[in-house]
Protein backbone atom coordinates (compact mmCIF):
# COMPACT_ATOMS: atom_id res chain seq x y z
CA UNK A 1 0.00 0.00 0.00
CA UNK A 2 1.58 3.37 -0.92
CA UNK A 3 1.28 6.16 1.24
CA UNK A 4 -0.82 8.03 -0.40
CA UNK A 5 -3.45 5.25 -0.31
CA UNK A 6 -3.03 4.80 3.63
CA UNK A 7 -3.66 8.64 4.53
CA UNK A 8 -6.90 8.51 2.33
CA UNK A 9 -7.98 5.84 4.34
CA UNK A 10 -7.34 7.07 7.71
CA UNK A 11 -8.87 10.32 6.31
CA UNK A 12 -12.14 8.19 5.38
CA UNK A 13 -12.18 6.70 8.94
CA UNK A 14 -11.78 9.56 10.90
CA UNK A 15 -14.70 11.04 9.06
CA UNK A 16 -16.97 8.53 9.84
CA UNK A 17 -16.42 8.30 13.34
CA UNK A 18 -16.59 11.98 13.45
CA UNK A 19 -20.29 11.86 11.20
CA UNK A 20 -21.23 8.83 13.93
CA UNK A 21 -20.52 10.62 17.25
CA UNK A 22 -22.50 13.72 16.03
CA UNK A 23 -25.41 11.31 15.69
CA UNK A 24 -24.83 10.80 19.10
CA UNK A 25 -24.92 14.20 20.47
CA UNK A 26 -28.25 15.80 21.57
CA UNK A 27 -29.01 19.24 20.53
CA UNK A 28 -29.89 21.75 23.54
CA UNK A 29 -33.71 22.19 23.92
CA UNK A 30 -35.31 25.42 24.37
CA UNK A 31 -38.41 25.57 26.21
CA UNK A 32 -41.46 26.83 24.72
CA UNK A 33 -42.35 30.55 26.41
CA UNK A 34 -45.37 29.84 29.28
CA UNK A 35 -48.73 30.30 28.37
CA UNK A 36 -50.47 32.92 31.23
CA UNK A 37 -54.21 32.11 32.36
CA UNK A 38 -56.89 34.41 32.69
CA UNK A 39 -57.23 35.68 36.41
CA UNK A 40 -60.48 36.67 37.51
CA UNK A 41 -59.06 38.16 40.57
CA UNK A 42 -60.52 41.90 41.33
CA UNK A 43 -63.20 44.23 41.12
CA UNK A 44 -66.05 45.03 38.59
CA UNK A 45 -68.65 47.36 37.63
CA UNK A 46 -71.32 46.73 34.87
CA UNK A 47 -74.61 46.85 33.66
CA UNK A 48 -77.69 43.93 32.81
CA UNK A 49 -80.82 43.69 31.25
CA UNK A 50 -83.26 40.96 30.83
CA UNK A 51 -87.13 39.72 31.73
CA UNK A 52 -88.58 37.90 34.41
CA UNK A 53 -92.22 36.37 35.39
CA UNK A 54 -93.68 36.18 38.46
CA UNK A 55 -96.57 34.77 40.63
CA UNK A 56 -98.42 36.31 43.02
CA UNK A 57 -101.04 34.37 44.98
CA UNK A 58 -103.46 36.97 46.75
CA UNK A 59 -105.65 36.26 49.41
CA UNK A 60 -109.04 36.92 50.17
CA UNK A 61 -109.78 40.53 49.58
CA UNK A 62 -112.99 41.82 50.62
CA UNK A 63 -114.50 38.34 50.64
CA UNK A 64 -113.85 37.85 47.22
CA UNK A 65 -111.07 35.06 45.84
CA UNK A 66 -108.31 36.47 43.44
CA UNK A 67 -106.53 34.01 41.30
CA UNK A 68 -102.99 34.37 41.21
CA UNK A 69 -101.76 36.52 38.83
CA UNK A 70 -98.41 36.56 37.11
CA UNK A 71 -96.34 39.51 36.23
CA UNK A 72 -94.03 39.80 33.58
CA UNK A 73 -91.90 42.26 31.49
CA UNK A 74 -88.67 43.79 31.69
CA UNK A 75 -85.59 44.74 34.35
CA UNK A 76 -82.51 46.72 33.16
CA UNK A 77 -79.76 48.20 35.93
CA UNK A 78 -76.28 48.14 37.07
CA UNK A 79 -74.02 45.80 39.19
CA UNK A 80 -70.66 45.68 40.70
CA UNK A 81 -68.11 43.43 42.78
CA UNK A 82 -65.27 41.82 44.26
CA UNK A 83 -63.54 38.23 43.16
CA UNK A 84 -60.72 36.63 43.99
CA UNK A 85 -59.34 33.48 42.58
CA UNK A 86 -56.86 30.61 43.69
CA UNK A 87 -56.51 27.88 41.00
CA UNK A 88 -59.73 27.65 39.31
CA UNK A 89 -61.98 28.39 42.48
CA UNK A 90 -63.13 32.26 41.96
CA UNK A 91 -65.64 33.31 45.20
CA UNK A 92 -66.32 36.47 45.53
CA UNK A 93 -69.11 39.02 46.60
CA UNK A 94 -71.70 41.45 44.51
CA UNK A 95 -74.44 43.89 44.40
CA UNK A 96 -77.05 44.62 41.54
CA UNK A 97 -80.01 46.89 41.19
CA UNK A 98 -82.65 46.75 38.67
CA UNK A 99 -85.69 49.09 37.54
CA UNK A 100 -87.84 47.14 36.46
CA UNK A 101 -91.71 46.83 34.88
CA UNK A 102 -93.26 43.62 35.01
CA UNK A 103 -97.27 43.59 36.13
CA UNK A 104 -100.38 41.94 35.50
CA UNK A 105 -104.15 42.20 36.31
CA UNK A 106 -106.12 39.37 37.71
CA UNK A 107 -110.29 40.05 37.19
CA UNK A 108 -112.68 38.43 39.83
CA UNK A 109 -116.48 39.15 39.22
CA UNK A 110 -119.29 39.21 41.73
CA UNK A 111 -121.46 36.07 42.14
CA UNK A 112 -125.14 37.25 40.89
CA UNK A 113 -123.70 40.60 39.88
CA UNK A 114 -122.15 43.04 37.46
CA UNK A 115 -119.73 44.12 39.47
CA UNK A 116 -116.07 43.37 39.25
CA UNK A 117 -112.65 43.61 41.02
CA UNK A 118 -109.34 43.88 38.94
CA UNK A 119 -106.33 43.31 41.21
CA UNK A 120 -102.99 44.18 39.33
CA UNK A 121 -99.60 43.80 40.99
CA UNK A 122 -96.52 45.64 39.75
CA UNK A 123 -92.37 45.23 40.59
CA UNK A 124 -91.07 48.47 39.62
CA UNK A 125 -87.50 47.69 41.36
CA UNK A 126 -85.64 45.05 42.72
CA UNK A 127 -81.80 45.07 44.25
CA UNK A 128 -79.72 41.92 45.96
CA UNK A 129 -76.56 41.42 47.66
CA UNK A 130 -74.96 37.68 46.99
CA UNK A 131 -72.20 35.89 47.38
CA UNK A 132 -70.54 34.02 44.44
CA UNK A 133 -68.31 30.99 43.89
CA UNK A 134 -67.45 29.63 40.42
CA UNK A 135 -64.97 27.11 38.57
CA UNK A 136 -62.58 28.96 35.78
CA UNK A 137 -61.63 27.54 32.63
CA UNK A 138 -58.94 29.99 31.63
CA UNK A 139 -61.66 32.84 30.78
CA UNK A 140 -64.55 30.86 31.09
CA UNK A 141 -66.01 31.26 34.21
CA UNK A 142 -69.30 28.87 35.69
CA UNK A 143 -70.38 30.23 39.19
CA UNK A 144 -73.49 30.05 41.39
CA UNK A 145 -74.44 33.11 43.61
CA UNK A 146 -76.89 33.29 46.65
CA UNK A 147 -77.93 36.08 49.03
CA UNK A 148 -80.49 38.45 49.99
CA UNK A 149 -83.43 40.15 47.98
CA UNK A 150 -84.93 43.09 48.38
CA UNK A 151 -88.17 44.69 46.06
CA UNK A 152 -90.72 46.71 46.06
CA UNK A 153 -94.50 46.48 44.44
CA UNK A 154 -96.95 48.60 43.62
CA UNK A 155 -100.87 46.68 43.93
CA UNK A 156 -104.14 48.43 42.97
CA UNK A 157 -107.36 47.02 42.97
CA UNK A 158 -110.52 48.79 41.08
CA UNK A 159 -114.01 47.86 41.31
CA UNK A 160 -115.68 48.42 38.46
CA UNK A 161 -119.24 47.68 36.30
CA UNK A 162 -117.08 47.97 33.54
CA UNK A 163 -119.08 50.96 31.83
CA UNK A 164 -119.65 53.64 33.93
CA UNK A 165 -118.36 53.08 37.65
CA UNK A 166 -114.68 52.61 38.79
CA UNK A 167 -113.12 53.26 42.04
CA UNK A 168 -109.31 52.59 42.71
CA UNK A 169 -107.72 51.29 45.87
CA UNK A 170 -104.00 51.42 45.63
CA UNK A 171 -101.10 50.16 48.46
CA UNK A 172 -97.41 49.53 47.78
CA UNK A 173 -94.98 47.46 49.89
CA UNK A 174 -90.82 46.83 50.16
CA UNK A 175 -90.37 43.33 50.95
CA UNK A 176 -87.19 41.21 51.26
CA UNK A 177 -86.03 37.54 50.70
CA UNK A 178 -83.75 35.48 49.00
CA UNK A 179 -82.30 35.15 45.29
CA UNK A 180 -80.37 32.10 44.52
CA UNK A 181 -79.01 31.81 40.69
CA UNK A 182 -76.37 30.60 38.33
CA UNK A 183 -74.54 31.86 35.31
CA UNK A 184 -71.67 32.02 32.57
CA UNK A 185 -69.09 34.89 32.28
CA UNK A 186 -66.64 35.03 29.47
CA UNK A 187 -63.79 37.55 29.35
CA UNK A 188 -63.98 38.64 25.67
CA UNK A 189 -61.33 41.09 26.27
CA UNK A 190 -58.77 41.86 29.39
CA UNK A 191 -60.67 43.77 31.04
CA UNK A 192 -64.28 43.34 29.50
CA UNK A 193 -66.14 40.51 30.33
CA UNK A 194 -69.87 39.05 28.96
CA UNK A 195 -72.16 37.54 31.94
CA UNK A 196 -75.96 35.32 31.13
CA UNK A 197 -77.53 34.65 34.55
CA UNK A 198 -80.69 33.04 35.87
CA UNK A 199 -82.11 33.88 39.22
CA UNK A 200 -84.88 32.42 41.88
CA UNK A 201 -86.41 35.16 43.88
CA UNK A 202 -88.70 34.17 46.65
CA UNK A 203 -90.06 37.18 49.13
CA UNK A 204 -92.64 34.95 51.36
CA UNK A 205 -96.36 35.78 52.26
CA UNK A 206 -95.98 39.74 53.08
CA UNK A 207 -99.39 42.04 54.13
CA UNK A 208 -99.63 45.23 52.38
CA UNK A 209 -103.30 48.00 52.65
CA UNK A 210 -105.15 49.23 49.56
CA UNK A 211 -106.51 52.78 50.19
CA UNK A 212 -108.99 54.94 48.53
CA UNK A 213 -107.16 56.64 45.81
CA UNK A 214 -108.55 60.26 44.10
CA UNK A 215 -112.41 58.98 43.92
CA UNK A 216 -114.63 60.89 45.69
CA UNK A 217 -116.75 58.57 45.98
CA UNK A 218 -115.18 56.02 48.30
CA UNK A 219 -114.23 59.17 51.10
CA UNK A 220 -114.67 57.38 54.47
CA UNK A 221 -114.07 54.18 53.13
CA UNK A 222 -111.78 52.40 55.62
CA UNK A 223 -108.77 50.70 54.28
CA UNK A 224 -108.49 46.65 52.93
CA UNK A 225 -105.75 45.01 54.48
CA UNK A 226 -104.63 42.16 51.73
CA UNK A 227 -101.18 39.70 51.92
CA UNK A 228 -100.04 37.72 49.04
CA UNK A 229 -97.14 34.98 48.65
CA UNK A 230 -94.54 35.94 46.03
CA UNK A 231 -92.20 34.56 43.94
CA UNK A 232 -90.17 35.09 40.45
CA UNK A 233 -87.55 33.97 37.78
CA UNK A 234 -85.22 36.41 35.92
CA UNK A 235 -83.48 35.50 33.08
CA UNK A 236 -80.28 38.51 32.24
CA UNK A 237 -77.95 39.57 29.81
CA UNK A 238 -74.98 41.73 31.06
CA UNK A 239 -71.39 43.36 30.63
CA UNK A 240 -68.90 43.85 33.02
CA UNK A 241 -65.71 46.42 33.05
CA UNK A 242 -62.89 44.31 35.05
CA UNK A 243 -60.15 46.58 37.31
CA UNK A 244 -57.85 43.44 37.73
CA UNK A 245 -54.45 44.71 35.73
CA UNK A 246 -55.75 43.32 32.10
CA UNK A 247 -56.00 39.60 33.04
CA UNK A 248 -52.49 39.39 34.97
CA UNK A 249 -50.89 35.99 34.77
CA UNK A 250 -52.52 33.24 37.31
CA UNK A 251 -50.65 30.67 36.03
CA UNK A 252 -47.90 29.45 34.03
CA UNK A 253 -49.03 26.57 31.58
CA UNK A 254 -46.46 24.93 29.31
């Protein structure tokens, strides 16, 4: 063998080993950058708007049986809150008040007569103060709230012959209870967030008075004392502004 031939040979061995041991080698691996979660940690302010129906069971009035009558229409207002969230438990705390307009007119007619009552019942507002707690998926956000209710109805009754004669009693009354309810919020944006809701109000069996309202013809006519058992579902839309530093990092997901 000359030497030329020998020093192309070692030449061609070296480079294999060389080509073999790279194989070998692992490349360094540079982590992908962490993904941050949504928090829902901090404070809120928003508004809502939705309907509701309700049923109102009145009692006797002047010896004569109502049937219950249900109101329904419309409730628009504002709430605001607190959360604060530690993995994917969010509980936190929140207040709402609603205008409202949802009423209805029962009719109850005189055995033997032409004379009739019409009893109508109207929520013109409604607030509550609950408590939430909720699961997060990132910036979906399931929660249940609970807490107290507070309202207050406007009731009327009118006798009438429905022609010529009508005389109107009116009363109103604030009553409380409770509001339990359950909802979706999704943060569309950092600090903007989309809420629907569903709440149970119940206020109890509360007594309110109907009194002779600007009819001269009932002067001296000594006031009814009525009750009625209430109750109502709201169904809401709503959008809340979010004052928790654009969504800060939770989280770090890889």
């Amino acid at each position: 063998m000359t030497t030329k031939m020998l020093f192309s040979a070692i030449a061609l061995t070296v480079s294999t080993l060389t080509s073999a041991m790279a194989a070998d080698v692992t490349m360094p691996y540079k982590a992908a950058p962490a993904a941050a979660a949504f928090s829902w940690t901090g404070c809120y302010v928003g508004g809502n708007v939705g309907g509701g129906r309700g049923v109102n069971e009145q009692q006797p009035i002047v010896g004569q049986d109502f049937t219950a009558n249900h109101n329904s229409g419309w409730l628009a207002g504002v709430q605001g809150g607190c959360d604060y969230q530690v993995g994917s438990l969010v509980v936190g705390v929140e207040g709402q008040f609603d205008w409202a307009d949802m009423k209805d007119t029962s009719t109850t007619l005189i055995p033997g007569g032409a004379i009739g009552f019409l009893l109508t019942t109207q929520l013109d507002r409604v607030a509550t103060a609950t408590g939430r707690i909720g699961y997060a998926f990132d910036r979906v956000l399931f929660y249940a709230k609970g807490g107290a209710a507070f309202a207050h109805f406007n009731h009327q009754m009118t006798q009438t012959d429905f022609a010529a004669l009508s005389v109107d009693f009116k009363g109103s009354r604030d009553v409380t209870g409770f509001v339990v309810g359950a909802g979706l919020e999704y943060a569309l944006l950092p600090n903007l967030s989309l809420k629907a809701e569903y709440n149970y109000f119940d206020f109890g069996t509360n007594g309110y008075t109907l009194n002779c309202s600007g009819n001269p013809g009932c002067a001296g006519v000594p006031f009814f004392p009525a009750s009625v058992r209430q109750n109502m579902q709201t169904v809401m839309l709503g959008v809340n502004w979010r004052f928790n530093t654009a969504g800060a990092p939770l989280v770090a997901r890889y």
